[in-house]
Protein backbone atom coordinates (compact mmCIF):
# COMPACT_ATOMS: atom_id res chain seq x y z
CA UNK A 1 -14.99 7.03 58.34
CA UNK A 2 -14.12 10.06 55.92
CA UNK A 3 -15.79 10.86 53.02
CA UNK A 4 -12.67 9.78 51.13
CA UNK A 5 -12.42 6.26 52.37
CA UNK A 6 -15.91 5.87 52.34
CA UNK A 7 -15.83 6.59 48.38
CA UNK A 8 -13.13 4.09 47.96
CA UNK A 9 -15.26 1.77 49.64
CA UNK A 10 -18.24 2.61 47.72
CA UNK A 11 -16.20 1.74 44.25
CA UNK A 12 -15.40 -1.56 45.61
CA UNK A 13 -18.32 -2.41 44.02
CA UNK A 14 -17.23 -1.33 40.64
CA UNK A 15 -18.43 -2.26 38.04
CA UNK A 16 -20.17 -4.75 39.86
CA UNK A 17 -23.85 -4.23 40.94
CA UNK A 18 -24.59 -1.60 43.86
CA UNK A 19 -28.11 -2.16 45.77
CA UNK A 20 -28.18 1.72 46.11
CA UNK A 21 -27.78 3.40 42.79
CA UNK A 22 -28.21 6.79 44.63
CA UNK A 23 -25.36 6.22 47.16
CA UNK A 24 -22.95 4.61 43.81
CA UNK A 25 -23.70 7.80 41.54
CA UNK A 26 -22.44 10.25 45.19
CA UNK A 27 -19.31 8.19 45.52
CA UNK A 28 -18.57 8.22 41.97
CA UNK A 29 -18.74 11.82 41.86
CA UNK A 30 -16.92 12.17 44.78
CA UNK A 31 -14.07 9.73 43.27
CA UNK A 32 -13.85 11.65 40.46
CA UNK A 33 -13.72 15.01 41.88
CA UNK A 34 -10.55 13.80 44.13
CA UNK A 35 -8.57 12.06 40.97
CA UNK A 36 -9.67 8.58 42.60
CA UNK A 37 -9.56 5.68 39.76
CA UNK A 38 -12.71 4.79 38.80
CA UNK A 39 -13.83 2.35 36.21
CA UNK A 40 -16.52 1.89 34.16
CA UNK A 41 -16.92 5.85 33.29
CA UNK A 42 -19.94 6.86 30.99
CA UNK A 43 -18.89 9.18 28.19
CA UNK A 44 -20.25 12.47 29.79
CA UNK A 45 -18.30 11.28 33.40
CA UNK A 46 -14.90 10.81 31.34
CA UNK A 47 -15.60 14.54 29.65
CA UNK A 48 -16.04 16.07 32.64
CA UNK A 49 -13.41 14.64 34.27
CA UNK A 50 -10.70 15.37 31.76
CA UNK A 51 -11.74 19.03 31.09
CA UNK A 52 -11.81 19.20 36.02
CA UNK A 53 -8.43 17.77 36.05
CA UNK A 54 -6.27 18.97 32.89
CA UNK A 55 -8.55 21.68 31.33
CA UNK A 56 -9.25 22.17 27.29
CA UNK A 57 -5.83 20.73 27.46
CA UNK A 58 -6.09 17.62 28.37
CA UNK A 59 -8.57 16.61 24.85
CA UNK A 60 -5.43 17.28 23.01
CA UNK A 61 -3.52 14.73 24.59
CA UNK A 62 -1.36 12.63 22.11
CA UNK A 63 -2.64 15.00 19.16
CA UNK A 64 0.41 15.57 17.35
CA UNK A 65 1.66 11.89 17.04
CA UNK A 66 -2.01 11.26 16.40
CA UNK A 67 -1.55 13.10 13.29
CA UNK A 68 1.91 12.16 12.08
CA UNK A 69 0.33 8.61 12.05
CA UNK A 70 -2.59 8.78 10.47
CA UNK A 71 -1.16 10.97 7.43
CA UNK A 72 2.17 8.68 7.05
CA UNK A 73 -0.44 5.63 7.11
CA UNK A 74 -2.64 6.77 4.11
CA UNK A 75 0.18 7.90 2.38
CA UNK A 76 2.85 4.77 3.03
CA UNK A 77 -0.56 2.18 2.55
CA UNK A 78 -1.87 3.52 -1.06
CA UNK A 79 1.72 4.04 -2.23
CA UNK A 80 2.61 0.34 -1.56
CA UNK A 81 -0.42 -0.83 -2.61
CA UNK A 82 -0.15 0.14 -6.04
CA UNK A 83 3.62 -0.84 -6.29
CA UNK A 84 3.01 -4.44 -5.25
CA UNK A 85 -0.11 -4.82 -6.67
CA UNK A 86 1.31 -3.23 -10.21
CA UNK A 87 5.04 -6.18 -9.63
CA UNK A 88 2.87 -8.63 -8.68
CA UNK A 89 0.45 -8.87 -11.85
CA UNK A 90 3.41 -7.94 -13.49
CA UNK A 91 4.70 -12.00 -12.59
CA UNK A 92 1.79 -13.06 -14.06
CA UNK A 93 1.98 -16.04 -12.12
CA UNK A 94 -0.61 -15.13 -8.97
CA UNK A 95 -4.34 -15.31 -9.46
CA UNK A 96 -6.15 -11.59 -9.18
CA UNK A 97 -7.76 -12.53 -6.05
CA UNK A 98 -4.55 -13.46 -4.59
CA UNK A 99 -2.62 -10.08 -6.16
CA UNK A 100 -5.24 -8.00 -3.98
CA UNK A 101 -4.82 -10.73 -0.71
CA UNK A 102 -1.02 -10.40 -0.99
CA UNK A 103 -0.47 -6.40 -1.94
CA UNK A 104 -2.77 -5.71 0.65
CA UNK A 105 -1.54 -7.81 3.27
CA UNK A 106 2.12 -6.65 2.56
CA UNK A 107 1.26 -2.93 2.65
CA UNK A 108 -0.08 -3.08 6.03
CA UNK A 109 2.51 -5.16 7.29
CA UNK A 110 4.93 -2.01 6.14
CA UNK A 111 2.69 0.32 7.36
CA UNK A 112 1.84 -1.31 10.76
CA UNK A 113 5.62 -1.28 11.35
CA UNK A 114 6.68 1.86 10.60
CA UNK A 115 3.75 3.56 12.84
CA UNK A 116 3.94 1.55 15.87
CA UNK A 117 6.63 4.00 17.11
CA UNK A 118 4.13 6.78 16.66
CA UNK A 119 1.07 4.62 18.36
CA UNK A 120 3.36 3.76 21.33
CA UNK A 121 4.28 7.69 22.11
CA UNK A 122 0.38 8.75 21.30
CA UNK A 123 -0.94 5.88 23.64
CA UNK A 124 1.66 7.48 26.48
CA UNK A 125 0.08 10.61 25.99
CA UNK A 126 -2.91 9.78 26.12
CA UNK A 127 -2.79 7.85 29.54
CA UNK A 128 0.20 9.19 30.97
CA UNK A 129 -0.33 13.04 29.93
CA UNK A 130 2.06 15.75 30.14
CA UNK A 131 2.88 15.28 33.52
CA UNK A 132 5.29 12.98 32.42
CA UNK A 133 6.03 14.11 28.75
CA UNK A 134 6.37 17.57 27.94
CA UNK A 135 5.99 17.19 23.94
CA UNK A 136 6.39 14.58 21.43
CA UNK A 137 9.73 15.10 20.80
CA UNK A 138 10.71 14.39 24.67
CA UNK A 139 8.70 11.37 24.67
CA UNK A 140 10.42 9.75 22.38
CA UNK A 141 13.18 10.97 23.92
CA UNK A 142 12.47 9.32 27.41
CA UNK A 143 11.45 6.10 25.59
CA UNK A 144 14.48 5.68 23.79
CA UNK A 145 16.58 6.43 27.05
CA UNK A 146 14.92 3.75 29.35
CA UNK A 147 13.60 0.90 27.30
CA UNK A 148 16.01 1.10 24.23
CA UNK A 149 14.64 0.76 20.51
CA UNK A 150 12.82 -1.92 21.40
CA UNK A 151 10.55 0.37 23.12
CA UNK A 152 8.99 1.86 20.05
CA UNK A 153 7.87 -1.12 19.03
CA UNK A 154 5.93 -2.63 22.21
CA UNK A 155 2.61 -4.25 20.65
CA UNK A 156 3.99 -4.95 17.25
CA UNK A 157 3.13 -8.20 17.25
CA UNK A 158 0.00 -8.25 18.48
CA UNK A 159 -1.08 -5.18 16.16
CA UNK A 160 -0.02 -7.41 13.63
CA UNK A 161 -1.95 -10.48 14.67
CA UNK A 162 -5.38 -8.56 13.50
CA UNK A 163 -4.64 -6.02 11.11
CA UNK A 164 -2.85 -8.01 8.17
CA UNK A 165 -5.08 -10.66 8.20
CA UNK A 166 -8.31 -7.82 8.30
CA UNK A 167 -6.70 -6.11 5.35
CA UNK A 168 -5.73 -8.84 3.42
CA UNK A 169 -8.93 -10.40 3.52
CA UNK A 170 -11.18 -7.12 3.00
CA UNK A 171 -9.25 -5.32 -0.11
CA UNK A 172 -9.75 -8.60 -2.58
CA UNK A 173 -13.39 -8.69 -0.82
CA UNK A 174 -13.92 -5.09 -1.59
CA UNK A 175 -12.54 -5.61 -5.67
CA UNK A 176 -15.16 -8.90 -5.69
CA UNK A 177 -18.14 -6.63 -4.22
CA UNK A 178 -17.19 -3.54 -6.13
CA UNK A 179 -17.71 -5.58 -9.87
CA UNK A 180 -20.19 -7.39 -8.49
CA UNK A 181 -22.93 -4.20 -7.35
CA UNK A 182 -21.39 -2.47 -10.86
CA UNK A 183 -23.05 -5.66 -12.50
CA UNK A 184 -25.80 -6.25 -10.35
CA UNK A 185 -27.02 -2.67 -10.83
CA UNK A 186 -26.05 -2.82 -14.44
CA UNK A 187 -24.27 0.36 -13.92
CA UNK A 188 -22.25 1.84 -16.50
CA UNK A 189 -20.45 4.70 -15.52
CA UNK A 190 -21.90 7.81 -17.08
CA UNK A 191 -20.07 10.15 -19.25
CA UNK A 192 -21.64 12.85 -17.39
CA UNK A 193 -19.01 13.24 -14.71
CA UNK A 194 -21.65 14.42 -11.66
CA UNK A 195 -23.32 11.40 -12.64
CA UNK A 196 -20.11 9.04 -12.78
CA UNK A 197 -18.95 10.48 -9.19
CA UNK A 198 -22.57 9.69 -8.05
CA UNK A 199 -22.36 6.17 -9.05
CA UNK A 200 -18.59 5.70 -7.97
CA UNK A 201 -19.75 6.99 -4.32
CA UNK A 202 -22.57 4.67 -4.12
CA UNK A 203 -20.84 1.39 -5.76
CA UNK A 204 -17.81 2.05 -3.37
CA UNK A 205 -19.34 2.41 -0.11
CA UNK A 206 -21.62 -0.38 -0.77
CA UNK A 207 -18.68 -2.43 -1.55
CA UNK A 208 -17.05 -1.44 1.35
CA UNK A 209 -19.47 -1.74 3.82
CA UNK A 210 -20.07 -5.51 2.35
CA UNK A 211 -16.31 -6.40 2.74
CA UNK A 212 -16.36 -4.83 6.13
CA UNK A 213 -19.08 -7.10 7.46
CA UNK A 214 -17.48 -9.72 5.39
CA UNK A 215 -13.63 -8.99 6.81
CA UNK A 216 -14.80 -8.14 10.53
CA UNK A 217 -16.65 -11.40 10.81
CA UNK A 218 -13.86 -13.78 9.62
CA UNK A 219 -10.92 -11.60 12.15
CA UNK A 220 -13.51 -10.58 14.95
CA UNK A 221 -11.58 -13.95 17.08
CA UNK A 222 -8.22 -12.35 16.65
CA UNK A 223 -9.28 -9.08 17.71
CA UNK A 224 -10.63 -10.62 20.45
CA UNK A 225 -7.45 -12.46 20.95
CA UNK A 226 -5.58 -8.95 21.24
CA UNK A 227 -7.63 -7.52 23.48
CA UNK A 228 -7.06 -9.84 26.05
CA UNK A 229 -3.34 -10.04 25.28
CA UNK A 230 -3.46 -6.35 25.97
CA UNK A 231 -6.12 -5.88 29.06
């Protein structure tokens, strides 16, 4: 037997137990030298493969749609945040708890849509590479060609299925927390304003971290739900 085959018959047994750790870490090293799949990779074994196969290069993968997303989210979320939040009191008909539920909840629904495009052609990138895409611009490209407009938005749904309900429930969380530290501290925002951005910095990452828990908890069985729908 070749060293090759004898590799892929080493990570057979992958991720699954191996008597011989010595003989596992070999083939594994082997595997990874010859661009053989291999699951299961610690963090320093992923490194080093990407920088063997694809150079500095290949840790830039899916960096410019990366980018694009992230800045339209922040911008796109906070901007519709404060619209519907501002209409919705405005109808004076909605509790405040359910004004935060709702904006929220709407604004990531908006935002979720509008990026998916960018999260499908940065998740190509990122395990396709530019073997198959030579920018971002040709990846959508490609896309567009051979799976339509409907292509841009594969995952939608699913994306959906955690993230409204996770920021719908943590934003009204984080306003209740927020008050609730201000009071239970009885902190009143100093005039002084190194003082007041001290106690703003404190107040809101305690409040946040408390409607994290709080929000992660209460959507942790839809995540879970989309993971499996995707893997």
């Amino acid at each position: 037997m070749d060293k090759k085959s004898f590799a892929k018959e080493q990570l057979k047994e992958v991720p699954h137990v191996v008597q011989d750790d010595k003989l596992r870490r070999k083939s594994r090293k082997y595997a990874l030298k010859k661009d053989i799949k291999v699951y299961n990779l610690t963090f320093l074994e992923a490194t080093r493969a990407i920088y063997t196969r694809e150079g500095m290069m290949g840790f830039m993968r899916g960096f410019t749609p990366s980018m694009l997303k992230n800045t339209i989210n922040a911008g796109s979320y906070f901007s519709m945040l404060y619209y519907l939040e501002s209409m919705l009191t405005n109808m004076g008909i909605f509790h405040p708890a359910q004004v935060s539920f709702m904006a929220s909840a709407m604004s990531r629904t908006f935002q979720t849509i509008i990026s998916n495009p960018l999260i499908v052609i940065k998740t190509r990138f990122e395990v396709v590479g530019f073997a198959e895409y030579a920018n971002t611009h040709d990846a959508a490209r490609q896309i567009l060609a051979k799976e339509g407009m409907g292509g841009f938005f594969t995952g939608l749904k699913i994306s959906l299925i955690r993230d409204v309900p996770f920021s719908g429930i943590f934003y009204p969380i984080y306003n209740f927390f927020k008050t609730y530290y201000t009071m239970l501290f009885g902190l009143n925002f100093a005039k002084n304003e190194q003082n007041r951005a001290a106690q703003l910095v404190w107040i809101t990452s305690l409040a946040s971290f408390s409607a994290n828990v709080v929000s992660c908890t209460v959507t942790h069985p839809l995540d879970l739900i989309r993971t499996r729908v995707y893997f």
